[in-house]
Protein backbone atom coordinates (compact mmCIF):
# COMPACT_ATOMS: atom_id res chain seq x y z
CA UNK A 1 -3.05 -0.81 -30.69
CA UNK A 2 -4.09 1.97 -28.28
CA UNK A 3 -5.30 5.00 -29.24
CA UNK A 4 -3.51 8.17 -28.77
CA UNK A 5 -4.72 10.98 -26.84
CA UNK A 6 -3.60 14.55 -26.10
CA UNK A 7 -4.78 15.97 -22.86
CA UNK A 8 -5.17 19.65 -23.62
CA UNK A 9 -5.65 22.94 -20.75
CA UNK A 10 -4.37 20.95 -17.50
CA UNK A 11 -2.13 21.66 -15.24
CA UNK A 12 0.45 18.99 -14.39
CA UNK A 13 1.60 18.19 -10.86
CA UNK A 14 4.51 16.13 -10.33
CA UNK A 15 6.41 15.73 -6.45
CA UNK A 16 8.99 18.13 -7.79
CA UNK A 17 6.02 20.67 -8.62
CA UNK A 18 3.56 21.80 -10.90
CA UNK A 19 3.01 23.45 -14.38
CA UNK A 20 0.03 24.04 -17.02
CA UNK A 21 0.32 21.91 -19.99
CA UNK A 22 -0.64 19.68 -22.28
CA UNK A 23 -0.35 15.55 -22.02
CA UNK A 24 0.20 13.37 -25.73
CA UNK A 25 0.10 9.80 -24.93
CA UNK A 26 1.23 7.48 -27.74
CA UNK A 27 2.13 3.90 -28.11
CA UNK A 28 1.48 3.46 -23.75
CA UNK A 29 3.96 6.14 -23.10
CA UNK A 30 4.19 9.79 -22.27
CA UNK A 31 5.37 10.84 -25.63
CA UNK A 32 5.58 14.72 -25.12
CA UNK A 33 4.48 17.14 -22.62
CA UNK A 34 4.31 21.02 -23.18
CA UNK A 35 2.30 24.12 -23.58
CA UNK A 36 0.30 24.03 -26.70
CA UNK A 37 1.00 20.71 -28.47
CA UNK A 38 -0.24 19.97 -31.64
CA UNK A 39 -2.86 17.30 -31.88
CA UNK A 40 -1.70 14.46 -34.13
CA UNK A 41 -3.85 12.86 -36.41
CA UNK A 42 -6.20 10.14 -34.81
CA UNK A 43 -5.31 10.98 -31.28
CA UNK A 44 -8.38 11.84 -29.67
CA UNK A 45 -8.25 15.32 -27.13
CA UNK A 46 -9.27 15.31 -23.69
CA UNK A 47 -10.78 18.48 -22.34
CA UNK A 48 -8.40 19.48 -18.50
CA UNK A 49 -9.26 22.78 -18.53
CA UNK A 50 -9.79 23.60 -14.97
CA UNK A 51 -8.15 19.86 -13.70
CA UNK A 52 -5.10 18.62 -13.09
CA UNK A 53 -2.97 15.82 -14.81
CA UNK A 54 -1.34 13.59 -11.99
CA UNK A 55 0.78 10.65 -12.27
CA UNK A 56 -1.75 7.22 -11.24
CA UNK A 57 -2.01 6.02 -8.29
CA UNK A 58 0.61 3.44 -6.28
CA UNK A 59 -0.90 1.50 -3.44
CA UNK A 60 1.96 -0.50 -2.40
CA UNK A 61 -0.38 -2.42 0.15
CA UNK A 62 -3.39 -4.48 -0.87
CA UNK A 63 -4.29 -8.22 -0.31
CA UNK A 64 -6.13 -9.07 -3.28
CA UNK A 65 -7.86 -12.93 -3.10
CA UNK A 66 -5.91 -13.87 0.39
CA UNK A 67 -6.96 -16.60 1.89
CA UNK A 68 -6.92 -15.50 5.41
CA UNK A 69 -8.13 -16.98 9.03
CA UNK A 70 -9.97 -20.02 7.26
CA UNK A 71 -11.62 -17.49 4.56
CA UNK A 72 -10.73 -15.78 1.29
CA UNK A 73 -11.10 -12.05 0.91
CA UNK A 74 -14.00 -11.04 -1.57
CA UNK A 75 -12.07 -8.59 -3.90
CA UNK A 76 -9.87 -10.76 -6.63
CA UNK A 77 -7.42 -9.15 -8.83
CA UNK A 78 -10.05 -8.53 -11.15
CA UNK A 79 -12.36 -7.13 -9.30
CA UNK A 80 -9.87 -5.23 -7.16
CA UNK A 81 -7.75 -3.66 -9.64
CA UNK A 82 -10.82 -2.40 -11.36
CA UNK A 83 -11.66 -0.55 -8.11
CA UNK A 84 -8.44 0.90 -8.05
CA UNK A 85 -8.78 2.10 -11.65
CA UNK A 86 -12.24 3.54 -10.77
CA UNK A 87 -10.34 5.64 -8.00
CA UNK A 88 -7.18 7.17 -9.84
CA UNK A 89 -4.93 4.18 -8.95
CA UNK A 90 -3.20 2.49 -11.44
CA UNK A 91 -0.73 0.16 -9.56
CA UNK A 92 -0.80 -1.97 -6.70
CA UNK A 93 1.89 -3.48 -4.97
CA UNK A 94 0.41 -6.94 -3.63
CA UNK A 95 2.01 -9.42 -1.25
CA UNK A 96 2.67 -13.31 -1.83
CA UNK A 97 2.12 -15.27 1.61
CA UNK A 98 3.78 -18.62 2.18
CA UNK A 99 2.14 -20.89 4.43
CA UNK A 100 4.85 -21.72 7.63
CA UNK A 101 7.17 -24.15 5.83
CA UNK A 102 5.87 -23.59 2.27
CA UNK A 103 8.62 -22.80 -0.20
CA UNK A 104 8.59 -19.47 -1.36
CA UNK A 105 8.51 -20.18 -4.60
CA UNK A 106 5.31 -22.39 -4.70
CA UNK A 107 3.57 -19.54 -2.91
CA UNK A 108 4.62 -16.97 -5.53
CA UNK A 109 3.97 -19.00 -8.12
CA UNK A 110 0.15 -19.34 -6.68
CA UNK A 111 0.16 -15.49 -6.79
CA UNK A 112 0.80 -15.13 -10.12
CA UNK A 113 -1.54 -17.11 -11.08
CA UNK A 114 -4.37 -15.57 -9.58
CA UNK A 115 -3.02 -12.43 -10.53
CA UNK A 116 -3.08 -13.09 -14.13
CA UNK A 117 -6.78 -11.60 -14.19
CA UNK A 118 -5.75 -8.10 -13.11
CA UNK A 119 -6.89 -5.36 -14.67
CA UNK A 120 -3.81 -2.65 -13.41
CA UNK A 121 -0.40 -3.45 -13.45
CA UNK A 122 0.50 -5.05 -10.37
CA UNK A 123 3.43 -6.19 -8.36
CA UNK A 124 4.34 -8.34 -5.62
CA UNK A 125 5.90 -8.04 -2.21
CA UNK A 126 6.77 -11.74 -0.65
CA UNK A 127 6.40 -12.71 3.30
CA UNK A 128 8.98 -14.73 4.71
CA UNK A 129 7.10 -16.82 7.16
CA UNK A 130 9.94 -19.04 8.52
CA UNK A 131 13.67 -19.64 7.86
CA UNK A 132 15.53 -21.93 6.37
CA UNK A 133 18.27 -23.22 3.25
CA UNK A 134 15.38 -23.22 0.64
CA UNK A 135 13.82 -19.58 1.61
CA UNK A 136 17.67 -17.99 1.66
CA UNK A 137 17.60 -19.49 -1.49
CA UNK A 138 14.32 -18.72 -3.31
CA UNK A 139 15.16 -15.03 -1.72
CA UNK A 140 17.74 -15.00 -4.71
CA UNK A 141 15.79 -16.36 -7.60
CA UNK A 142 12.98 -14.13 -6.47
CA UNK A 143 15.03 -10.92 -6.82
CA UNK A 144 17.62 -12.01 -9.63
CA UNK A 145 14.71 -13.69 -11.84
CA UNK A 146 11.45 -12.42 -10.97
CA UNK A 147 11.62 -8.91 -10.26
CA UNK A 148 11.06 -8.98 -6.73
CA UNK A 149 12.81 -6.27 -4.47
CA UNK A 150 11.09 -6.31 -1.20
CA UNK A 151 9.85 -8.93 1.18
CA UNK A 152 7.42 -8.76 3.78
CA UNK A 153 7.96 -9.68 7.81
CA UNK A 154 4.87 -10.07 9.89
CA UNK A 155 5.66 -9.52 13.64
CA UNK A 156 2.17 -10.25 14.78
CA UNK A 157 -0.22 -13.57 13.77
CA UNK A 158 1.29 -15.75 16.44
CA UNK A 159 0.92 -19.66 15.64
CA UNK A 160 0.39 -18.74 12.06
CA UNK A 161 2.82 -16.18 9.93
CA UNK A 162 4.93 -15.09 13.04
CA UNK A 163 8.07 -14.13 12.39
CA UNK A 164 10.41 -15.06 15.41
CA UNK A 165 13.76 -12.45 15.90
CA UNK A 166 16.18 -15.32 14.27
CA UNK A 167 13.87 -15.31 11.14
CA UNK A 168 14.22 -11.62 10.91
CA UNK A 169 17.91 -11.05 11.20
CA UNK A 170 18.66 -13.82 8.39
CA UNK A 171 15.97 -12.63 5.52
CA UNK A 172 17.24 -8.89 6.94
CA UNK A 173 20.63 -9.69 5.95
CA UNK A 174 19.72 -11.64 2.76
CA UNK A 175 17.70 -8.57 1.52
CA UNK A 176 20.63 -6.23 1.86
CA UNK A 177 22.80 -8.98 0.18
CA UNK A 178 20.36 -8.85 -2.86
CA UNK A 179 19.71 -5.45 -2.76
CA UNK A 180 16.42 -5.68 -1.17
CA UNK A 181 14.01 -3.63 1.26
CA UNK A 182 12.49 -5.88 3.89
CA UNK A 183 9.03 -4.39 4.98
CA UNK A 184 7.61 -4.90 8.23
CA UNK A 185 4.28 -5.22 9.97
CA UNK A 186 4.83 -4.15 13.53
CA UNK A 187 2.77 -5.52 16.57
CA UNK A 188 4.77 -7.95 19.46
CA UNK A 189 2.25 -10.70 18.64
CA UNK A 190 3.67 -12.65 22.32
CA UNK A 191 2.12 -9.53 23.67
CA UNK A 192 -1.10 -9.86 21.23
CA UNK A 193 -2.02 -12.72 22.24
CA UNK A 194 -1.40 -12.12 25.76
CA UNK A 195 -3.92 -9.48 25.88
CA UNK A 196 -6.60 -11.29 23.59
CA UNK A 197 -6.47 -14.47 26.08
CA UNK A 198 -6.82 -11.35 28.88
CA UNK A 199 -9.74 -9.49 27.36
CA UNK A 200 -11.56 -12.29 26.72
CA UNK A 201 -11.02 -13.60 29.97
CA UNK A 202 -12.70 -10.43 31.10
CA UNK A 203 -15.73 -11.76 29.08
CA UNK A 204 -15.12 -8.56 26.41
CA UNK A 205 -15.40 -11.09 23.20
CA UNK A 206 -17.02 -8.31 20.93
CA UNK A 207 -15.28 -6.31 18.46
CA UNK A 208 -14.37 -3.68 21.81
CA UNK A 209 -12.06 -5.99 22.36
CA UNK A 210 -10.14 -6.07 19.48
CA UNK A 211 -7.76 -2.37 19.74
CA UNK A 212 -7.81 -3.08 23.96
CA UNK A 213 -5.69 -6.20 22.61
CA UNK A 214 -3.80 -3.88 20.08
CA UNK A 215 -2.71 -0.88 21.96
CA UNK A 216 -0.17 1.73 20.72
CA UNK A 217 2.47 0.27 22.72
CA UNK A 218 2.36 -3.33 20.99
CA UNK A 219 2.86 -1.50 17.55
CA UNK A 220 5.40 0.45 19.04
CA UNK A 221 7.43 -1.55 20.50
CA UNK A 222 7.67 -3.95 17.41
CA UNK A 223 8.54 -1.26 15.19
CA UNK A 224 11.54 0.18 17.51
CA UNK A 225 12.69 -3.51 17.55
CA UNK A 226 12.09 -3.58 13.85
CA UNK A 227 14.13 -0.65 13.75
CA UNK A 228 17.07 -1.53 15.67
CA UNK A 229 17.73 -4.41 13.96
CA UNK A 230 17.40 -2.94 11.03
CA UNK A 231 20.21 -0.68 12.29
CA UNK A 232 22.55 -3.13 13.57
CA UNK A 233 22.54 -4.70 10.23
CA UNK A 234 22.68 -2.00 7.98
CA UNK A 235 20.01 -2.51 6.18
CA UNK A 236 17.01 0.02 4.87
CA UNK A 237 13.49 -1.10 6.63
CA UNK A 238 9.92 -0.06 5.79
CA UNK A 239 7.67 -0.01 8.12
CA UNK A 240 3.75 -0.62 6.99
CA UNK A 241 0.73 0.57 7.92
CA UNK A 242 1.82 2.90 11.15
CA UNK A 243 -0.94 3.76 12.63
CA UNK A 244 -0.35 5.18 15.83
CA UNK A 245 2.23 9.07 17.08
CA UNK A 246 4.36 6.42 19.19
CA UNK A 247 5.72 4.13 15.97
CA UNK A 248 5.59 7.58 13.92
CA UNK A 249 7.87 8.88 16.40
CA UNK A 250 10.26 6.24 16.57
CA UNK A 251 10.48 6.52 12.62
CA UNK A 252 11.56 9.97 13.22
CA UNK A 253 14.03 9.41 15.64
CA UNK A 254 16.35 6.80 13.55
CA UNK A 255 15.72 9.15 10.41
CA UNK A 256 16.65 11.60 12.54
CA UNK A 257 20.02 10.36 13.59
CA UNK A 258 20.75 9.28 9.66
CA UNK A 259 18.96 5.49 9.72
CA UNK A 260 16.99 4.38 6.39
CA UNK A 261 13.66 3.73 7.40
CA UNK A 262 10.79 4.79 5.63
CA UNK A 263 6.97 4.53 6.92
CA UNK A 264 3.61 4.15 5.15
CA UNK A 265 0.46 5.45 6.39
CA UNK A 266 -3.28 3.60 5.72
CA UNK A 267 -5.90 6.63 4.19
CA UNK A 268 -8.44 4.86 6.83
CA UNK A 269 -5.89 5.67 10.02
CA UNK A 270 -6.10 9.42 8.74
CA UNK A 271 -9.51 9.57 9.12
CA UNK A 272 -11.49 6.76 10.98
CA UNK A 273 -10.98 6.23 14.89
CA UNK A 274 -11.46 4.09 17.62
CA UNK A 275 -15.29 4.69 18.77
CA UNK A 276 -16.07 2.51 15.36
CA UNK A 277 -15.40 -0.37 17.76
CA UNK A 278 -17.84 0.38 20.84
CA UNK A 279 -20.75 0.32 18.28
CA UNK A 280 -23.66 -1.89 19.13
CA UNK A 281 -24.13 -2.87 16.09
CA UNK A 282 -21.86 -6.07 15.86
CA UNK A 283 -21.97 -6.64 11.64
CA UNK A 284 -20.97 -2.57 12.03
CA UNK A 285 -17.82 -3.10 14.57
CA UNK A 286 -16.77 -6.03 12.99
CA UNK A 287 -16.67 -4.68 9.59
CA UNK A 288 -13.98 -2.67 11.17
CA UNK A 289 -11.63 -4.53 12.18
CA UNK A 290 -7.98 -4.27 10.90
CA UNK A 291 -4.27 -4.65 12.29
CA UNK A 292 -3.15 -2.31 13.72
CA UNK A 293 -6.73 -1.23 14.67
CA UNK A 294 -8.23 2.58 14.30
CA UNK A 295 -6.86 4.40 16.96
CA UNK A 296 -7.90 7.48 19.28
CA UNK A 297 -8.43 10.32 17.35
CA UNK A 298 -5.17 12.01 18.44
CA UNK A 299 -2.97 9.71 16.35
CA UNK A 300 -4.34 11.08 13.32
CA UNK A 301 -2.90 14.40 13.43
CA UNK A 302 0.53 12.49 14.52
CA UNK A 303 0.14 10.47 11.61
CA UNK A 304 -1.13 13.63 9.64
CA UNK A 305 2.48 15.77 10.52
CA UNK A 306 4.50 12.27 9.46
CA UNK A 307 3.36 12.39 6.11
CA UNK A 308 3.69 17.07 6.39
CA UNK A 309 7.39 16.57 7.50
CA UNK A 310 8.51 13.65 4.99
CA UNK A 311 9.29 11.21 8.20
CA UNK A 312 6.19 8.85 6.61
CA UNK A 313 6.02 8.60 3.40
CA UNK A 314 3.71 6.48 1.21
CA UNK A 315 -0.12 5.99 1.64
CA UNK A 316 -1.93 3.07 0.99
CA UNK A 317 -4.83 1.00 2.28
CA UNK A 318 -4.20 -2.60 3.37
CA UNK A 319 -6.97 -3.15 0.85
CA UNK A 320 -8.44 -6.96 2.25
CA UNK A 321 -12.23 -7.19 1.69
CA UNK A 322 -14.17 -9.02 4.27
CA UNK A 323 -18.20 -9.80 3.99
CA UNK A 324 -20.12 -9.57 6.97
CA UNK A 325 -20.61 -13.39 6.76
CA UNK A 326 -16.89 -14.08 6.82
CA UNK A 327 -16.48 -11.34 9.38
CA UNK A 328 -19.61 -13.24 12.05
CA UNK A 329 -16.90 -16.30 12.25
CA UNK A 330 -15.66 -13.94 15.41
CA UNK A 331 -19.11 -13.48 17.13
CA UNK A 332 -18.70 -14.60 20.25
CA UNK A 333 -14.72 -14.22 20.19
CA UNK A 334 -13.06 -11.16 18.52
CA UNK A 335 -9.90 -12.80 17.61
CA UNK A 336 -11.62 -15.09 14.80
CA UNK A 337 -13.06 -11.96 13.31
CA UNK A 338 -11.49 -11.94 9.93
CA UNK A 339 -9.11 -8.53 9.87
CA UNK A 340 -9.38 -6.38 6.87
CA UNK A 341 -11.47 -3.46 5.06
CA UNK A 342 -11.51 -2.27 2.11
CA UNK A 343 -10.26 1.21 0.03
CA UNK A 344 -8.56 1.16 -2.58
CA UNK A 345 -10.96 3.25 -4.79
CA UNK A 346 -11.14 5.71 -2.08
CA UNK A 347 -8.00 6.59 -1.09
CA UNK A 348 -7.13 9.30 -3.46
CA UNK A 349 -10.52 11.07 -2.97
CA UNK A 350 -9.80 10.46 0.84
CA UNK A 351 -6.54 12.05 0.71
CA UNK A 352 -7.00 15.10 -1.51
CA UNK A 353 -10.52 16.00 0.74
CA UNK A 354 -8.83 15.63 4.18
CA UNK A 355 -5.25 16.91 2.69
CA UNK A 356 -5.28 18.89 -0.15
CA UNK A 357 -8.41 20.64 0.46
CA UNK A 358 -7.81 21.47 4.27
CA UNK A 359 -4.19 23.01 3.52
CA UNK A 360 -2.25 19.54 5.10
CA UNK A 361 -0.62 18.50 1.79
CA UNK A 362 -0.07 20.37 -1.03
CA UNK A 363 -1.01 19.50 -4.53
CA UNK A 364 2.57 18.12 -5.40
CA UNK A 365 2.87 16.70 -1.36
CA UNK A 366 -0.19 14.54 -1.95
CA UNK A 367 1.86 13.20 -5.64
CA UNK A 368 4.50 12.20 -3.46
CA UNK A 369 2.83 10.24 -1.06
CA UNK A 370 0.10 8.57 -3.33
CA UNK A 371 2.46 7.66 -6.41
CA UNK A 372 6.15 9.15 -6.91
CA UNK A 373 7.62 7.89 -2.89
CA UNK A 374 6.38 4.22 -3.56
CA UNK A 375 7.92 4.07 -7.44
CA UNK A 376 11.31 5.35 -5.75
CA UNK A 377 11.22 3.27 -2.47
CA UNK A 378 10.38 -0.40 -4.92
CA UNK A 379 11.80 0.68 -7.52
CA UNK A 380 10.03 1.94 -10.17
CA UNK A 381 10.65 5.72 -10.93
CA UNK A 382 10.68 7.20 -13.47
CA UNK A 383 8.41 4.59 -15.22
CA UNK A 384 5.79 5.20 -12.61
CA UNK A 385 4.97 8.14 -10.50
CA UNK A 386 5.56 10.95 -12.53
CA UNK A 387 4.29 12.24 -16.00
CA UNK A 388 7.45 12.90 -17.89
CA UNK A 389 7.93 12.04 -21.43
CA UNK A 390 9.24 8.18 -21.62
CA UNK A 391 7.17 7.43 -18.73
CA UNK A 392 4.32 4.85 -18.57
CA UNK A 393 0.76 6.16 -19.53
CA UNK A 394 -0.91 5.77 -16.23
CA UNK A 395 -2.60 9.21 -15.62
CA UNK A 396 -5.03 10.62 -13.84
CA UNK A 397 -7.23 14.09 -14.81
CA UNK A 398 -8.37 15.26 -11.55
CA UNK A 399 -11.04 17.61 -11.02
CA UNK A 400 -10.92 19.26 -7.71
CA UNK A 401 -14.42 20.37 -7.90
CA UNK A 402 -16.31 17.21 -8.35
CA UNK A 403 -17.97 16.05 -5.11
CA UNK A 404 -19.65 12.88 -4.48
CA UNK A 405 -20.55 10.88 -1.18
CA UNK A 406 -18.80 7.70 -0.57
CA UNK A 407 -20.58 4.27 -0.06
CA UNK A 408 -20.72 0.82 0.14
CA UNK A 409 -23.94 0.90 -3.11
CA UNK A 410 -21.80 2.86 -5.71
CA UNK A 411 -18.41 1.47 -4.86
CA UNK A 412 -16.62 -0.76 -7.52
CA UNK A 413 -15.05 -3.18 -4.67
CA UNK A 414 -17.19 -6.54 -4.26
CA UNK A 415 -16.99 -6.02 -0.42
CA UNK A 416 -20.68 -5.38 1.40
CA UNK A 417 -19.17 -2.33 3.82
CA UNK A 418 -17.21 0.97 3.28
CA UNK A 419 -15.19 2.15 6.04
CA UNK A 420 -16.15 5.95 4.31
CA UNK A 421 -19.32 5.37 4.05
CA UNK A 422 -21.38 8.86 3.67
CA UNK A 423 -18.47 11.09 3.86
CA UNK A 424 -18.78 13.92 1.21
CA UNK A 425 -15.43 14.07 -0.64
CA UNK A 426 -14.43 16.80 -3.32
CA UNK A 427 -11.54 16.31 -5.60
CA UNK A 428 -11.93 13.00 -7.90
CA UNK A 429 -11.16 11.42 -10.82
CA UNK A 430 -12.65 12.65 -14.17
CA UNK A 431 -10.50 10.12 -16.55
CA UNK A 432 -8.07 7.06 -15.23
CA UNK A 433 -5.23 5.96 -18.15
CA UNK A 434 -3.69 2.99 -17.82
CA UNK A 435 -0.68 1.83 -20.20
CA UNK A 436 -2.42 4.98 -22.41
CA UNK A 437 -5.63 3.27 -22.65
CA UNK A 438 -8.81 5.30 -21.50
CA UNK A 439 -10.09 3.15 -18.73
CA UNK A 440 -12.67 5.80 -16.95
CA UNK A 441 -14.24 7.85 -18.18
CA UNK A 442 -16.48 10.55 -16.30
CA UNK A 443 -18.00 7.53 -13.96
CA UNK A 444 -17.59 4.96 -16.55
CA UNK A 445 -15.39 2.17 -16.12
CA UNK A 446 -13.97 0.41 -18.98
CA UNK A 447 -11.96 -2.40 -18.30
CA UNK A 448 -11.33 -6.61 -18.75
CA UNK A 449 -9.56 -9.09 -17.25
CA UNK A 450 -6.26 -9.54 -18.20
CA UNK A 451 -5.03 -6.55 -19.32
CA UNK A 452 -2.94 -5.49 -16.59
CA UNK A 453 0.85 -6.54 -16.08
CA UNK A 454 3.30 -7.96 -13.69
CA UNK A 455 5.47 -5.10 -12.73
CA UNK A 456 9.34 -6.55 -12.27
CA UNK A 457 11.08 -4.62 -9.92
CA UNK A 458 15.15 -4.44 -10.01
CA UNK A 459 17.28 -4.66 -7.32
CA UNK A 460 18.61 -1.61 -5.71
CA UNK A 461 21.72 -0.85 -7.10
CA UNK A 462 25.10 0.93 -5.40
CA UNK A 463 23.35 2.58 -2.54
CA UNK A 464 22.79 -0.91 -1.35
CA UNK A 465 25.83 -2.53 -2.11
CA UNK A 466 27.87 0.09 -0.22
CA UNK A 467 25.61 -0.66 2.89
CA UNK A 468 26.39 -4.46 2.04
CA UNK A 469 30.26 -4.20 1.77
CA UNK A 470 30.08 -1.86 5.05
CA UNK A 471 28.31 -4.04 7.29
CA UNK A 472 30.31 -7.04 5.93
CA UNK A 473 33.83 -5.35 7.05
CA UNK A 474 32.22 -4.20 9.98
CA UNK A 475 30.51 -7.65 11.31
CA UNK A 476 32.45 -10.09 9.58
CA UNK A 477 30.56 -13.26 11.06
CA UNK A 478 29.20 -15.44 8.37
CA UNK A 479 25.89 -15.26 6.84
CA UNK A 480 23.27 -16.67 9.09
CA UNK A 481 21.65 -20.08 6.97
């Protein structure tokens, strides 16, 4: 049985706004919430004065253990939820990746089981990777039975996890039939791999290479695709990891003109640009290397005004931990570098030192986008994302005073790099509950294997079945097999 614990003297900050009092968890719930509460016997207090109680931490984008360009990331679900934790996160949203022709199913199933070690609750997004009678299927039996209500479309990765257009317009249309959100990652991988055959021609095979083969207008031009199918269709789209003004823009401009689509921002776009990649250092470049790639420095206030404005709204970190080992299989050619960094602890600390404390966000702004817009958007508000009584224990104390320097030698992740490395960061953690259990503690991290859960997500209910019977009266062509 947990113990109970009243959080006494903080002020709580929800995306709705932000009040002192005081926080009794009981039984893995919020079980009251109010000025003064009376400490019940055996609940232990926690001292807030000064800090502020905030609803944990969503990342609805990690790749925990993904077996990736012939390697497997270093972070687990172990060792990567217990990084979150260590940061203020208390959820992740992972994804499930079938292999081109692999039932969805098997692939999930895989998932699970490696998730089982997780130390945070944890969910799952799931990639459809190719089309056919047994993916429209396992679509349903994912949603209906296992609590999945999103699925994942990569536009890039050609001759691997490519999705073609055909692929996207049927799993677009069986997601709003189930009362799903299909998620994108936007880059034209024809043009991708265009450009990598080009630069390399050029004999630029070192990590320099790798955002001259990504350019703005590759991401771009997948997401307005993205986008207008999206909008033919009827159906709600979110688009991952934008990382550059031109696919914030287009966000804007279908929001603008009354289209669901919803955008998600990486904490390392915000803050880490392009030069990273015209070090000399290879191990240094490499480590770098992500899709989309860092961009000029210019995006960042794009991206920055997104998230200001409520056109982008969820921050996470593509969390997908690469050695420098793995990373030196792309040595002498750029392309077989291993894409992914790391985060996930840092993203709150990121977000509150370059937001909060420069005036970009506000407290309750930077609630919205690190917790309470991903628990609406898959699902899971009110249980996550805010701390009102009935909701799940996952809190965070935050002292905005405490200061530390990030880096690779006191981060929790296994990976041997941090993207932040030496940046000073104020604002952090003091005390991280999950499911009302105290799992750090003023740098202490107190967690096992095994005690987080799978997070079932429900279908989205008669928002989504209006768009369904609308676009069926309007298009009545039969669903595409």
């Amino acid at each position: 049985m947990n113990t109970n614990y009243l959080i006494r003297g903080g002020t709580v900050v929800n995306a709705e706004g932000m009040a002192r009092a005081d926080v009794l968890l009981a039984d893995g719930r919020v079980a009251a919430l109010g000025p003064e509460l009376a400490c019940p016997a055996g609940a232990q207090t926690i001292d807030a004065g000064g800090q502020y109680v905030l609803p944990g931490g969503i990342d609805p984008h990690t790749h925990m253990q993904l077996p990736f360009m012939g390697t497997v990331t270093r972070d687990d679900f172990f060792s990567g939820t217990a990084a979150a934790l260590a940061g203020g996160t208390t959820s992740i949203i992972d994804f499930v990746i079938p292999d081109p022709q692999q039932p969805l199913m098997d692939a999930y199933r895989t998932w699970r089981g490696w998730a089982e070690k997780s130390c945070a609750d944890y969910g799952f997004h799931v990639a459809v990777t190719w089309w056919g009678d047994s993916v429209h299927a396992d679509m349903g039996t994912l949603v209906r039975e296992e609590g999945v209500n999103s699925f994942k479309h990569f536009m890039a990765y050609k001759n691997a996890i490519m999705c073609d257009d055909e692929t996207l317009v049927n799993s677009f249309r069986r997601a709003l039939e189930l009362g799903a959100m299909p998620t994108v990652h936007a880059e034209n991988g024809e043009l991708v791999f265009l450009l990598q055959q080009q630069m390399k021609a050029q004999g630029l095979t070192g990590p320099e290479g790798h955002p001259l083969s990504r350019p703005p207008a590759v991401e771009a031009e997948a997401a307005q695709r993205a986008i207008a199918i999206a909008d033919v269709l009827d159906v709600p789209i979110y688009v991952v990891h934008v990382s550059c003004a031109e696919s914030a823009e287009a966000i804007a401009r279908a929001r603008a003109k009354g289209q669901r689509v919803y955008g998600e921002v990486l904490a390392g776009h915000l803050v880490v640009d392009d030069s990273v990649y015209r070090d000399a250092r290879f191990d240094f470049a490499a480590a770098h290397v992500m899709s989309p790639p860092f961009r000029e420095k210019s995006h960042q206030q794009a991206l920055w005004r997104g998230l200001q404005s409520g056109q982008l709204h969820t921050t996470a970190t593509d969390h997908c931990t690469f050695c420098a080992e793995q990373k030196a299989a792309g040595r002498l050619d750029f392309s077989k570098i291993p894409n992914g960094t790391g985060g996930v602890e840092e993203r709150l600390a990121v977000l509150w030192s370059e937001g909060v404390n420069t005036g970009r966000l506000t407290p309750s702004e930077f609630v919205a986008v690190t917790s309470a817009n991903a628990a609406k958007l898959f699902n899971l508000y009110p249980r996550k994302g805010c701390v009102a009584v009935g909701a799940d224990a996952d809190l965070v104390v935050w002292d905005p005073a405490a200061t530390k320097t990030l880096s690779v030698q006191t981060q929790h992740s296994l990976g041997d790099f941090n993207i932040f490395e030496g940046r000073q960061v104020t604002g952090l953690p003091s005390h991280t509950f999950s499911q009302g259990e105290l799992v750090y503690a003023q740098g202490e991290l107190r967690v096992s294997p095994g005690r987080g859960r799978y997070l079932k997500r429900p279908p989205f209910g008669p928002q989504f079945e209006a768009l369904a019977r609308k676009a069926a009266l309007a298009r009545p062509s039969p669903v595409l097999r």
